[in-house]
C-alpha atoms as a PDB file:
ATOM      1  CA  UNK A   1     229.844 157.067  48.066  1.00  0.00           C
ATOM      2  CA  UNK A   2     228.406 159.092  45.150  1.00  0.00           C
ATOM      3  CA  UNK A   3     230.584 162.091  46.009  1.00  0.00           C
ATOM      4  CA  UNK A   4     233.462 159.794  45.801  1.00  0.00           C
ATOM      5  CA  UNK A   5     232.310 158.307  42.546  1.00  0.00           C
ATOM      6  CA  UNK A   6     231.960 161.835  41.498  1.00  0.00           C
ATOM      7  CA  UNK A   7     235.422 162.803  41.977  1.00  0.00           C
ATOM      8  CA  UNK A   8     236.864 160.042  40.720  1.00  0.00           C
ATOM      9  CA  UNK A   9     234.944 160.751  37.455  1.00  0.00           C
ATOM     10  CA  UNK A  10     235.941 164.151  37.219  1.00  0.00           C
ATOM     11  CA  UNK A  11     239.768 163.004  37.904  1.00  0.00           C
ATOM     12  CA  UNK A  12     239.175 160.771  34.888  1.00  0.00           C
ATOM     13  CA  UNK A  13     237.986 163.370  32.555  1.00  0.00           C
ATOM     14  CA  UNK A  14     240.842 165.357  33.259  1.00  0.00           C
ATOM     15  CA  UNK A  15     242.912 162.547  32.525  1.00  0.00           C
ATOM     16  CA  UNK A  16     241.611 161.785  29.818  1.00  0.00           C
ATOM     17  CA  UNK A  17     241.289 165.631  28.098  1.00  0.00           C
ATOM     18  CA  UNK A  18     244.882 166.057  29.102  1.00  0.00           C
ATOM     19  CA  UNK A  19     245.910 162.858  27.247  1.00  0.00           C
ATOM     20  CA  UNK A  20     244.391 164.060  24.231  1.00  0.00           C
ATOM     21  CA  UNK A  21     245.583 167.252  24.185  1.00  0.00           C
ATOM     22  CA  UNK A  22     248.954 165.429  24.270  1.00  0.00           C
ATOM     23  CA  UNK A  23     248.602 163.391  21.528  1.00  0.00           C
ATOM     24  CA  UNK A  24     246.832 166.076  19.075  1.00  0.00           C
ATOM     25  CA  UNK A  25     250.243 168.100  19.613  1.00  0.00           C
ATOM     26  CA  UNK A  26     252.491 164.854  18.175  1.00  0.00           C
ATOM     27  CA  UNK A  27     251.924 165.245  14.437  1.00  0.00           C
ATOM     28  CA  UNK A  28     252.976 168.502  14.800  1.00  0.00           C
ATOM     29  CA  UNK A  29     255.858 167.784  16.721  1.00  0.00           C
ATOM     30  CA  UNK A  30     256.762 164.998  14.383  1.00  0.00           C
ATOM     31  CA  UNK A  31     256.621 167.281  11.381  1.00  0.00           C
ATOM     32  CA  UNK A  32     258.583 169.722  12.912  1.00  0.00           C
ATOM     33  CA  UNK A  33     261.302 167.413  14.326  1.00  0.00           C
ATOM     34  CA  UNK A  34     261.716 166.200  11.178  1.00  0.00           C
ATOM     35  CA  UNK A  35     263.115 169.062   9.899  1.00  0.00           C
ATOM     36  CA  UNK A  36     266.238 168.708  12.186  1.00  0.00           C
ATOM     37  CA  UNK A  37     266.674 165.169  12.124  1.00  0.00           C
ATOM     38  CA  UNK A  38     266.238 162.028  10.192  1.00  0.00           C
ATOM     39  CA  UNK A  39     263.694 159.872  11.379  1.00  0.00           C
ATOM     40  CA  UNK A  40     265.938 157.381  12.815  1.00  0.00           C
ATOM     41  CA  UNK A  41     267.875 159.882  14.673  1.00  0.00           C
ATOM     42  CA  UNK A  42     264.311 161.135  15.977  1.00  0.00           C
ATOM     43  CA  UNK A  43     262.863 157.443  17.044  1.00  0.00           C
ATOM     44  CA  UNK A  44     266.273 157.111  18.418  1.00  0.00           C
ATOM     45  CA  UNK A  45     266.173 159.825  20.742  1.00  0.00           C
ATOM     46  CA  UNK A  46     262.326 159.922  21.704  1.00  0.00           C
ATOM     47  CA  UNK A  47     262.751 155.487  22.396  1.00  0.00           C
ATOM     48  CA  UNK A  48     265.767 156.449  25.405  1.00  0.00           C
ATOM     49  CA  UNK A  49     263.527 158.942  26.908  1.00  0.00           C
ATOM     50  CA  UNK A  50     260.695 157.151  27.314  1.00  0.00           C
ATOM     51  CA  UNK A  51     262.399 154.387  28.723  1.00  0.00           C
ATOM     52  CA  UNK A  52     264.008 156.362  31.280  1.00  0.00           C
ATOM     53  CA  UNK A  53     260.716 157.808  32.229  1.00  0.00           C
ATOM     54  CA  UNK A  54     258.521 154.520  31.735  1.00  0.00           C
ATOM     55  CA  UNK A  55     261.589 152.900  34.305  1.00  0.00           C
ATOM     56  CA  UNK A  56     261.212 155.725  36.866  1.00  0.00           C
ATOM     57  CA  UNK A  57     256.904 154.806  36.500  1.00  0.00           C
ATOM     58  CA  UNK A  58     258.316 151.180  37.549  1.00  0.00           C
ATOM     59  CA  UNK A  59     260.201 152.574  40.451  1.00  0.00           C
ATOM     60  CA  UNK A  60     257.881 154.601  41.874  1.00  0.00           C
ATOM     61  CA  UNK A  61     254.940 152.484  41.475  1.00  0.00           C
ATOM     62  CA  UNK A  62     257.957 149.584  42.754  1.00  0.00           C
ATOM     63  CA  UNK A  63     257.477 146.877  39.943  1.00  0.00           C
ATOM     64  CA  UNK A  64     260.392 146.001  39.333  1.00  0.00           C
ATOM     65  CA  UNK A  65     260.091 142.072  41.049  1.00  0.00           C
ATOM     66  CA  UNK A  66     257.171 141.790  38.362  1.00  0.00           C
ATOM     67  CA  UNK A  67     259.249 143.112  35.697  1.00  0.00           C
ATOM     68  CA  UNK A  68     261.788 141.023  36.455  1.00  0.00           C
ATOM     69  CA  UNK A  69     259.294 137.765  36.504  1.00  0.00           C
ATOM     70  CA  UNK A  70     257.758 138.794  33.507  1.00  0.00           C
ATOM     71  CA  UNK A  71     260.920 138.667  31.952  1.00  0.00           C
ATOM     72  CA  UNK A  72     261.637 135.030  32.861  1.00  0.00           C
ATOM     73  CA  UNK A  73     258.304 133.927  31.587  1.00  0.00           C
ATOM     74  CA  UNK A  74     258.149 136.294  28.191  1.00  0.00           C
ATOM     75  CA  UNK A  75     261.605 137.242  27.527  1.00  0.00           C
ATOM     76  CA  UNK A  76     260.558 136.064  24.068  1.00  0.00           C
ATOM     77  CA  UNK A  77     257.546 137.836  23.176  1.00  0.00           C
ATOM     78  CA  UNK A  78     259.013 141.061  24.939  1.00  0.00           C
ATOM     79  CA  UNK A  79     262.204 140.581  22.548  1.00  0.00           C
ATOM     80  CA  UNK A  80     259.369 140.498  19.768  1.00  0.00           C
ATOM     81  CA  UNK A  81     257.228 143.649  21.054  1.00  0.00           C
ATOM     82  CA  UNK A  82     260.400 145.750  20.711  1.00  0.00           C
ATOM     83  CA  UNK A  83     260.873 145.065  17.544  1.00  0.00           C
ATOM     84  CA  UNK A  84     257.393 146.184  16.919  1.00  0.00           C
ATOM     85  CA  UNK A  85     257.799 149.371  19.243  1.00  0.00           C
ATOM     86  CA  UNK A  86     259.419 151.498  19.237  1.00  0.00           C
ATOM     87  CA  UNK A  87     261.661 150.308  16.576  1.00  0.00           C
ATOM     88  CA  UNK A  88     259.871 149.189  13.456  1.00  0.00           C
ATOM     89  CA  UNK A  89     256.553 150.631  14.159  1.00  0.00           C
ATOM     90  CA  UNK A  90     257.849 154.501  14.649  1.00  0.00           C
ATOM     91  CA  UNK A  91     260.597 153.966  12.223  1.00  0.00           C
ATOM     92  CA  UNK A  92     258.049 153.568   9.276  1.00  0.00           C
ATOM     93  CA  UNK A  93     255.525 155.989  10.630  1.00  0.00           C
ATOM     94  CA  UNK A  94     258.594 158.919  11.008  1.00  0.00           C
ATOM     95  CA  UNK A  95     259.491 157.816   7.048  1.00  0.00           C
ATOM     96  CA  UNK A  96     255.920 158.356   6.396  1.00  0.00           C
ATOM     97  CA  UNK A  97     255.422 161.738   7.999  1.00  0.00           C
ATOM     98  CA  UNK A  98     259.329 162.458   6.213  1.00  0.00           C
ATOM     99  CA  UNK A  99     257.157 161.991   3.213  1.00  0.00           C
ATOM    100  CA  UNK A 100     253.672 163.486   3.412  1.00  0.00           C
ATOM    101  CA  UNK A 101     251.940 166.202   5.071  1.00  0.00           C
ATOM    102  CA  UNK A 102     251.247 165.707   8.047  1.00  0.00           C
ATOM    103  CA  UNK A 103     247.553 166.590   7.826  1.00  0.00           C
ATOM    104  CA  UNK A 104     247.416 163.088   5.750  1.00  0.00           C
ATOM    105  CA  UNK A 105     249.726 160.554   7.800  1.00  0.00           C
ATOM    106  CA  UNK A 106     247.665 161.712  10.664  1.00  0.00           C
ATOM    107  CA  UNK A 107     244.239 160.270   9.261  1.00  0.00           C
ATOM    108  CA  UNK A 108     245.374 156.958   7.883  1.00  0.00           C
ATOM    109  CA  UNK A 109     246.926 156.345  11.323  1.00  0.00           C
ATOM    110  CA  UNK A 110     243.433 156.336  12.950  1.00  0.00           C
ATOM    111  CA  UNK A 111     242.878 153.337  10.889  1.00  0.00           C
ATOM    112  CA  UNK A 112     244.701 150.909  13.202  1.00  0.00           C
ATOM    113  CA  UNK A 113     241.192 150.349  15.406  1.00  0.00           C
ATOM    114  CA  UNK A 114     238.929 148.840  12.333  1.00  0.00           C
ATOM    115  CA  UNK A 115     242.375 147.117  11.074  1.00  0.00           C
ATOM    116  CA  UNK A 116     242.954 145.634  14.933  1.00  0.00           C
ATOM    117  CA  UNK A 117     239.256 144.112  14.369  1.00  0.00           C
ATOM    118  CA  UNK A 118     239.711 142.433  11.283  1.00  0.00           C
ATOM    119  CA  UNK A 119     243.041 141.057  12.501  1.00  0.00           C
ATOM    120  CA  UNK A 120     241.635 139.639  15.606  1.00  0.00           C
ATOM    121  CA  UNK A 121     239.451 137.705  13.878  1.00  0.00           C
ATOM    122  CA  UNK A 122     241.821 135.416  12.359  1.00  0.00           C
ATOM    123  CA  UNK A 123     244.834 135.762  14.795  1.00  0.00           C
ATOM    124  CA  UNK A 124     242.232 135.960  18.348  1.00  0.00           C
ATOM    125  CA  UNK A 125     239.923 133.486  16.958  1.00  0.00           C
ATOM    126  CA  UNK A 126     236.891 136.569  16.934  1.00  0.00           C
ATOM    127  CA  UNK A 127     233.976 136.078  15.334  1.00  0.00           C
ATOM    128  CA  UNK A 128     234.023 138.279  12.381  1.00  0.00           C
ATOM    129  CA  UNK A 129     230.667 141.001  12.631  1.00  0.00           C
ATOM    130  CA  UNK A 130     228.922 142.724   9.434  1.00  0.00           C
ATOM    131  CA  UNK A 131     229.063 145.994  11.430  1.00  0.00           C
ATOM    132  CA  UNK A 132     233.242 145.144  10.752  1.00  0.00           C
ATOM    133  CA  UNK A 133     233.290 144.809   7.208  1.00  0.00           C
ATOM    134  CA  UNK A 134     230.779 148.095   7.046  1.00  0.00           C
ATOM    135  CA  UNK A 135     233.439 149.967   9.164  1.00  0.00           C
ATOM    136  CA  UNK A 136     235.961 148.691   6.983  1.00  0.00           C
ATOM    137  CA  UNK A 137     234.507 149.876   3.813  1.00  0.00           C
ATOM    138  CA  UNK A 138     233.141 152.703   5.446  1.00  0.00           C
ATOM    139  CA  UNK A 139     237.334 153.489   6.841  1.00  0.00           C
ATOM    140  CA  UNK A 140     239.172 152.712   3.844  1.00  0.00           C
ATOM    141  CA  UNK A 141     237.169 155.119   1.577  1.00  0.00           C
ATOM    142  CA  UNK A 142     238.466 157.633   2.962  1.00  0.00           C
ATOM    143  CA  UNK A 143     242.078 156.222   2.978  1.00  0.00           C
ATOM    144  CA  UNK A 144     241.306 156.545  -0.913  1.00  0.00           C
ATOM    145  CA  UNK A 145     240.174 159.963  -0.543  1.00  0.00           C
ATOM    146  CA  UNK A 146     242.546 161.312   1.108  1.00  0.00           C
ATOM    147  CA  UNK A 147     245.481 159.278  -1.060  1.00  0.00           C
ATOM    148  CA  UNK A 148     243.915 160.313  -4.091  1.00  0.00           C
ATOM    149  CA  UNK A 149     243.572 163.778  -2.812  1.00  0.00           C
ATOM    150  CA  UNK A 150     240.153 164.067  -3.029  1.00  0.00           C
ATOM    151  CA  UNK A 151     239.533 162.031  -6.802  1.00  0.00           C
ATOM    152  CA  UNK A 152     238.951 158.114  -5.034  1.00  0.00           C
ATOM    153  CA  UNK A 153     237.672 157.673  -8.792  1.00  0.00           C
ATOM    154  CA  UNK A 154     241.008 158.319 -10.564  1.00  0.00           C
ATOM    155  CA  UNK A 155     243.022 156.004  -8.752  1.00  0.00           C
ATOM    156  CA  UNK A 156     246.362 157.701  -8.953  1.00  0.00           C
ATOM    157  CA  UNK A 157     248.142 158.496  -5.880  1.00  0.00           C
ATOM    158  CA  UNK A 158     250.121 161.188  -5.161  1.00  0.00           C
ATOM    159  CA  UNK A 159     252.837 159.403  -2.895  1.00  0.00           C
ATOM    160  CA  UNK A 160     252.013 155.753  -2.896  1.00  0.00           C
ATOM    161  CA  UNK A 161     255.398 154.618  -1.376  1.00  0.00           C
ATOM    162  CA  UNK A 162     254.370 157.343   1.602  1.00  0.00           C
ATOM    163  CA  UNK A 163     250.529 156.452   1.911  1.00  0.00           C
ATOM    164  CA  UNK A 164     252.200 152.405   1.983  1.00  0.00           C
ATOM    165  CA  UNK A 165     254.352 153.234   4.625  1.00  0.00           C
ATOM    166  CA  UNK A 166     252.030 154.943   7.006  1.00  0.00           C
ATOM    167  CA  UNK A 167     249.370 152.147   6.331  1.00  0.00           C
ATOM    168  CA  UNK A 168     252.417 149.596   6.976  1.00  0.00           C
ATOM    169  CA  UNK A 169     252.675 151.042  10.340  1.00  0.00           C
ATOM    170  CA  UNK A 170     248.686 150.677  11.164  1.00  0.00           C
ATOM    171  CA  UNK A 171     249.343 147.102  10.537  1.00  0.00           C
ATOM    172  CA  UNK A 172     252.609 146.935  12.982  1.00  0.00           C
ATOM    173  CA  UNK A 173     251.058 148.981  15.596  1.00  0.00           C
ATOM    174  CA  UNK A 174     247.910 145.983  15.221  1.00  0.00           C
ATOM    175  CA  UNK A 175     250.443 143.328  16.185  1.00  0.00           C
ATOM    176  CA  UNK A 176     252.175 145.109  18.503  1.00  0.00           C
ATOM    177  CA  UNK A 177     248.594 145.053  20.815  1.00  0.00           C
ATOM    178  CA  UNK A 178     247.750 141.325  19.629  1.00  0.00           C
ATOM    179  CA  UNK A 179     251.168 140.861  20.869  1.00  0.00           C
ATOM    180  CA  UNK A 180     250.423 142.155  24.553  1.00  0.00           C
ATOM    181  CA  UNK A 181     246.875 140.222  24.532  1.00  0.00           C
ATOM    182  CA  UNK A 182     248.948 137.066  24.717  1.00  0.00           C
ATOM    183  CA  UNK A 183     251.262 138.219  27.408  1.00  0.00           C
ATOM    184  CA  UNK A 184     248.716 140.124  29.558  1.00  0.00           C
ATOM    185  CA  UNK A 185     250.261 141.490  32.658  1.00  0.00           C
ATOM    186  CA  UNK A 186     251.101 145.531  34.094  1.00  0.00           C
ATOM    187  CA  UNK A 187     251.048 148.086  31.276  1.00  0.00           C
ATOM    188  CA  UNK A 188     254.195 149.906  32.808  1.00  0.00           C
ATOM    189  CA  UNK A 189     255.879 146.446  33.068  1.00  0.00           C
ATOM    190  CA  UNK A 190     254.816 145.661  29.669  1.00  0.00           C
ATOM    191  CA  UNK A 191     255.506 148.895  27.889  1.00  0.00           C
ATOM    192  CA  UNK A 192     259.233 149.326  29.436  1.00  0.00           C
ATOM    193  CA  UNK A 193     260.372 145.691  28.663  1.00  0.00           C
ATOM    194  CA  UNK A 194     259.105 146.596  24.958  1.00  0.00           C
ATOM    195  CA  UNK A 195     260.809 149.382  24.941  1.00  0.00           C
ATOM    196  CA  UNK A 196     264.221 147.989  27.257  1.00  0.00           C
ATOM    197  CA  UNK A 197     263.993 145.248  24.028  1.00  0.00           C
ATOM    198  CA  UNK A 198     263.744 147.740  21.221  1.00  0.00           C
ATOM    199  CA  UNK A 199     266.640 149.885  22.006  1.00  0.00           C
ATOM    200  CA  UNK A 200     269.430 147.296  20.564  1.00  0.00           C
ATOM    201  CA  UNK A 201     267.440 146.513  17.330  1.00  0.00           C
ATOM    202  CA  UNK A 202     267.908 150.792  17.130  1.00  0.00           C
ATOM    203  CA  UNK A 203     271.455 150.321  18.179  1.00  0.00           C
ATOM    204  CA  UNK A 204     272.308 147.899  15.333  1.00  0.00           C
ATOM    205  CA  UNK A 205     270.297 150.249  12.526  1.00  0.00           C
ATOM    206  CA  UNK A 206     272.286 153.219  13.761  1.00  0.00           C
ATOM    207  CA  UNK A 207     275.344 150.893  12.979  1.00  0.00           C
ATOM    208  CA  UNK A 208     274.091 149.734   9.641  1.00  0.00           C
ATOM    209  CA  UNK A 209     273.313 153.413   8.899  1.00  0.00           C
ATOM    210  CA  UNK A 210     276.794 154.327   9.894  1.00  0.00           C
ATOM    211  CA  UNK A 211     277.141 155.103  13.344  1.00  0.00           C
ATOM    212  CA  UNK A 212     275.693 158.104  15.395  1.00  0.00           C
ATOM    213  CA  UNK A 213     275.187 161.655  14.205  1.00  0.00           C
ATOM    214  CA  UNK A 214     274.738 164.363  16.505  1.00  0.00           C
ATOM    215  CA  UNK A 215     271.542 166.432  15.219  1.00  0.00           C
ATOM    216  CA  UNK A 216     271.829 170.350  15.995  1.00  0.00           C
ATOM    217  CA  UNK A 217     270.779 171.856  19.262  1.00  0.00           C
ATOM    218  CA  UNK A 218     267.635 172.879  17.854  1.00  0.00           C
ATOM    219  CA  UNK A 219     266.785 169.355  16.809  1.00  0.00           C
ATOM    220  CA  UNK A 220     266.850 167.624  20.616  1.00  0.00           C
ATOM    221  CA  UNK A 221     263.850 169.267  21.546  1.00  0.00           C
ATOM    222  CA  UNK A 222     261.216 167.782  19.395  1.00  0.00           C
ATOM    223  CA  UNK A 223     262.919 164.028  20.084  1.00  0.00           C
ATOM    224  CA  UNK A 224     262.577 164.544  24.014  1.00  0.00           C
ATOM    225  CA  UNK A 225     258.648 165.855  23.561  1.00  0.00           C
ATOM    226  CA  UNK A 226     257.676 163.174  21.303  1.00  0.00           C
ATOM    227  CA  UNK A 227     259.648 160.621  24.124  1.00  0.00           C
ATOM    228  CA  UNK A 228     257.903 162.309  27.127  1.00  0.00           C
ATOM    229  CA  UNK A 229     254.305 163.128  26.131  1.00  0.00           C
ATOM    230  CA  UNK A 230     254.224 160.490  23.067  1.00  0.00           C
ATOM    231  CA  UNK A 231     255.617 157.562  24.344  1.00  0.00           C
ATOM    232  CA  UNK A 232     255.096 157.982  28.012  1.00  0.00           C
ATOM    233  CA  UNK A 233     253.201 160.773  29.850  1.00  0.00           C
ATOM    234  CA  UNK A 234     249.976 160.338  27.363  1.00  0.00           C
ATOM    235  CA  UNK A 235     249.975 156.757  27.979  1.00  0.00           C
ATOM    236  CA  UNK A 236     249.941 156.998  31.629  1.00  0.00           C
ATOM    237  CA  UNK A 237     247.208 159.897  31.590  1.00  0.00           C
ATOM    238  CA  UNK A 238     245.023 157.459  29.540  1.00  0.00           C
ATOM    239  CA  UNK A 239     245.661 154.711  31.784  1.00  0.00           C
ATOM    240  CA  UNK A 240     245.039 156.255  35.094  1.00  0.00           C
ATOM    241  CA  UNK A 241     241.153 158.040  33.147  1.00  0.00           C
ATOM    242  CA  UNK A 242     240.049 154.126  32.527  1.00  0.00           C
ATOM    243  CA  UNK A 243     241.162 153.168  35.853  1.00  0.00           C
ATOM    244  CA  UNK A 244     239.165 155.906  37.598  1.00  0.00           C
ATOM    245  CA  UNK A 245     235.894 155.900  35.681  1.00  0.00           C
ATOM    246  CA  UNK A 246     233.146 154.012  36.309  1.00  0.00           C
ATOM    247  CA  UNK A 247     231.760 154.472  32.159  1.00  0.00           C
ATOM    248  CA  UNK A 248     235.042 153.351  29.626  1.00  0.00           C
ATOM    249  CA  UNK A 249     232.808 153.660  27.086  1.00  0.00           C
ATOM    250  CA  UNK A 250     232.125 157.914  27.820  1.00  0.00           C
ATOM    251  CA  UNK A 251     236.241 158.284  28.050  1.00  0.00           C
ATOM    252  CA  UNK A 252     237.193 156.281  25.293  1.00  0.00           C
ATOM    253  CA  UNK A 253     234.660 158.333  23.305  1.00  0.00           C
ATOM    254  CA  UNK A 254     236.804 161.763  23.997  1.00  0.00           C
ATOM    255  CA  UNK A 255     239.693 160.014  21.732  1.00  0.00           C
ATOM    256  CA  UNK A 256     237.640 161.239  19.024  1.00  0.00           C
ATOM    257  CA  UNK A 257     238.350 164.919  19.933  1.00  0.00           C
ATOM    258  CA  UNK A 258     242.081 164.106  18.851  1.00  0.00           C
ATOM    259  CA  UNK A 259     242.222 164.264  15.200  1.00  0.00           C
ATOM    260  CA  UNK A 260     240.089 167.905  15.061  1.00  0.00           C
ATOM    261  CA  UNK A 261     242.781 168.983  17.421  1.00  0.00           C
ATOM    262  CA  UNK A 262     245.861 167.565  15.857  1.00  0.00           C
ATOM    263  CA  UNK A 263     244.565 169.195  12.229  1.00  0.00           C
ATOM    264  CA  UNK A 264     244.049 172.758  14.145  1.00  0.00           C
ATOM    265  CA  UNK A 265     247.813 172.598  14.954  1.00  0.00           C
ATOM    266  CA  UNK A 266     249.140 171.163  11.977  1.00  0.00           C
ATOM    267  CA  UNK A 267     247.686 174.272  10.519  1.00  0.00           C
ATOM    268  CA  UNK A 268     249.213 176.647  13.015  1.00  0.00           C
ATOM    269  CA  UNK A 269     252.328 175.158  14.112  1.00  0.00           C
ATOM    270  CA  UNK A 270     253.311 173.509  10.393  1.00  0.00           C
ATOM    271  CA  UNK A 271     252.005 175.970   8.225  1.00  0.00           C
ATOM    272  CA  UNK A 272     250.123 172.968   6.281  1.00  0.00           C
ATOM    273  CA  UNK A 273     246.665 173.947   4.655  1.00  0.00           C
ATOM    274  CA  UNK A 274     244.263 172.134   5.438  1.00  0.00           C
ATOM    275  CA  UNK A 275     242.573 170.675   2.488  1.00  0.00           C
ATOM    276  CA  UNK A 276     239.009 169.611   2.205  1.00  0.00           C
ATOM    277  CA  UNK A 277     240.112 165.833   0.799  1.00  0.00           C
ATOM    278  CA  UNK A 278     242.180 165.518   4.105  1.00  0.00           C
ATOM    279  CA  UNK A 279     238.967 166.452   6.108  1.00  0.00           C
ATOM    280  CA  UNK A 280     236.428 164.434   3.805  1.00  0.00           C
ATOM    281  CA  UNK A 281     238.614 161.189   4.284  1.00  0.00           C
ATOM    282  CA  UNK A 282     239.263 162.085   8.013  1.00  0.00           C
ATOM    283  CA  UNK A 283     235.253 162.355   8.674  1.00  0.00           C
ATOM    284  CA  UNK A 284     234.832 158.791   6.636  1.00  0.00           C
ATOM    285  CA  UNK A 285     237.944 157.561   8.747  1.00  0.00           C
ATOM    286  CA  UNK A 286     236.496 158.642  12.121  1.00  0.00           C
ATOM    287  CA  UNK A 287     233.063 157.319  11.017  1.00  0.00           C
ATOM    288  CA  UNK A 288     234.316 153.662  10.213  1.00  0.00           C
ATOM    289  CA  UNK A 289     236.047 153.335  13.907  1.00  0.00           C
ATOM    290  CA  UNK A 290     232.859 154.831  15.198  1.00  0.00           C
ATOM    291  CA  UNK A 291     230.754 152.258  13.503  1.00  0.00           C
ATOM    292  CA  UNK A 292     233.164 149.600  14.095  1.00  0.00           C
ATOM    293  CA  UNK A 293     233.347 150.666  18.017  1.00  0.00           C
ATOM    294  CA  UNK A 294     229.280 150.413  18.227  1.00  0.00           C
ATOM    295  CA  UNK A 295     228.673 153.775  18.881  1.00  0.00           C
ATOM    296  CA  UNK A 296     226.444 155.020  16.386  1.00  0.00           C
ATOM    297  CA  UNK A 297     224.218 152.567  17.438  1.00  0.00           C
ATOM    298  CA  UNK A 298     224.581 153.234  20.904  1.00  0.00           C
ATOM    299  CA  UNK A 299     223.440 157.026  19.861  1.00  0.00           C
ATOM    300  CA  UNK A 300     220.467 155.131  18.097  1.00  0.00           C
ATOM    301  CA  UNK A 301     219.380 153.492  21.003  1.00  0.00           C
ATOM    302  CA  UNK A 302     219.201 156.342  23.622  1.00  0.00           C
ATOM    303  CA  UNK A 303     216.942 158.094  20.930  1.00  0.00           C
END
């Protein structure tokens, strides 16, 4: 039975290490698709992919009789999680990342866990913790930081409409996931209907925008990563570490090897240099969630 255990934990690491290395490769691949196609063309793309592959994950794993009752019972929350995501939530962060380096979108996204606490209070009825409103303070300093580039004191922002829009999509992506706490239910199931639900509210801004424009050759192949590893594969490698550990606590902690990663490539794949406000405010970032996720004092305790 421990052998078994064993396995099952070293299946979940390698879940888990290969989800991260997925995601510390998207804000790269964002960057980069970005110089082919507008971000709507590149949400557009990356949302049908995913949905094919999150509806071939339904298939195989054959849930499509609880799809199709989750539908009857949610059809209007689903209808509201895909206008979340994919559509309004990666719409905003691709204008962001349109905007700013990438090496300082990628950052302020991490904020979403201590923002996700705050909001839960209020919307989930949570009681509200001092170790929240540390990891808040703690968090949002280095927002400043890094949208001050590295003078918090001055208060002037380089791109404040950019820095707005990728904190406006921390706030999306938060009620996107209070969203699914009140429908519960499969992930796969879940994440498809979203998505199933968030390809019309596309549909109608590629109308508004004035119809469909082919991006070059060169310009599909960023779209169809970001859809695949992104929006899909990632997702599923996450789920199935959780589901085969017997410590969430020790996987969930490897999330933190992400944004080191995702800077590393943004500095070889982009061309971006690094600069030491974007790794100040990442480090304050990174500390808040940790502080906010208990596990500082987790660290404390086995000492």
């Amino acid at each position: 039975m421990d052998k078994s255990r064993s396995v099952d934990n070293r299946r979940a690491y390698l879940f888990a290490l290969a989800a991260v290395a997925c995601w510390s490769t998207v804000a790269s691949a964002f960057k980069l698709s970005l110089q082919f196609v507008t971000p709507l063309q590149l949400v557009s793309v990356a949302a049908v992919v995913s949905t094919l592959f999150m509806g071939a994950v339904v298939t195989k794993m054959g849930l499509w009789t609880e799809l199709r009752a989750a539908w009857r019972q949610n059809w209007r929350w689903y209808l509201a999680l895909g206008f979340c995501n994919p559509f309004l939530y990666y719409l905003v962060l691709f204008h962001a990342y349109d905007m700013l380096p990438a090496q300082q979108v990628l950052p302020l996204n991490y904020t979403w866990g201590v923002l996700l606490a705050l909001l839960s209070v209020p919307i989930l009825k949570q009681q509200l913790r001092p170790q929240d409103l540390f990891a808040a303070l703690v968090c949002y300093s280095g927002v400043l930081v890094i949208a001050t580039s590295g003078n918090p004191l001055s208060l002037e922002f380089a791109n404040p409409v950019g820095v707005g829009l990728a904190l406006f999509s921390t706030l999306i992506w938060c009620g996107y996931w209070l969203l699914n706490t009140r429908i519960g239910g499969s992930a796969p199931v879940n994440l498809l209907l979203s998505f199933l639900c968030g390809l019309p509210w596309l549909a109608a801004a590629l109308v508004v925008q004035g119809g469909w424009q082919w991006p070059p050759l060169t310009g599909w192949l960023g779209p169809v990563y970001v859809g695949l590893f992104e929006m899909g594969i990632a997702f599923l490698l996450w789920q199935g570490a959780l589901l085969s550990c017997d410590n969430t606590a020790r996987i969930s902690n490897l999330i933190y090897l992400s944004p080191p990663l995702s800077l590393l490539l943004i500095a070889i794949l982009v061309g971006e240099k690094i600069h030491m406000a974007t790794i100040v405010g990442l480090v304050l970032i990174m500390l808040g969630v940790a502080i906010q996720q208990g596990l500082l004092r987790r660290l404390i305790y086995k000492r």
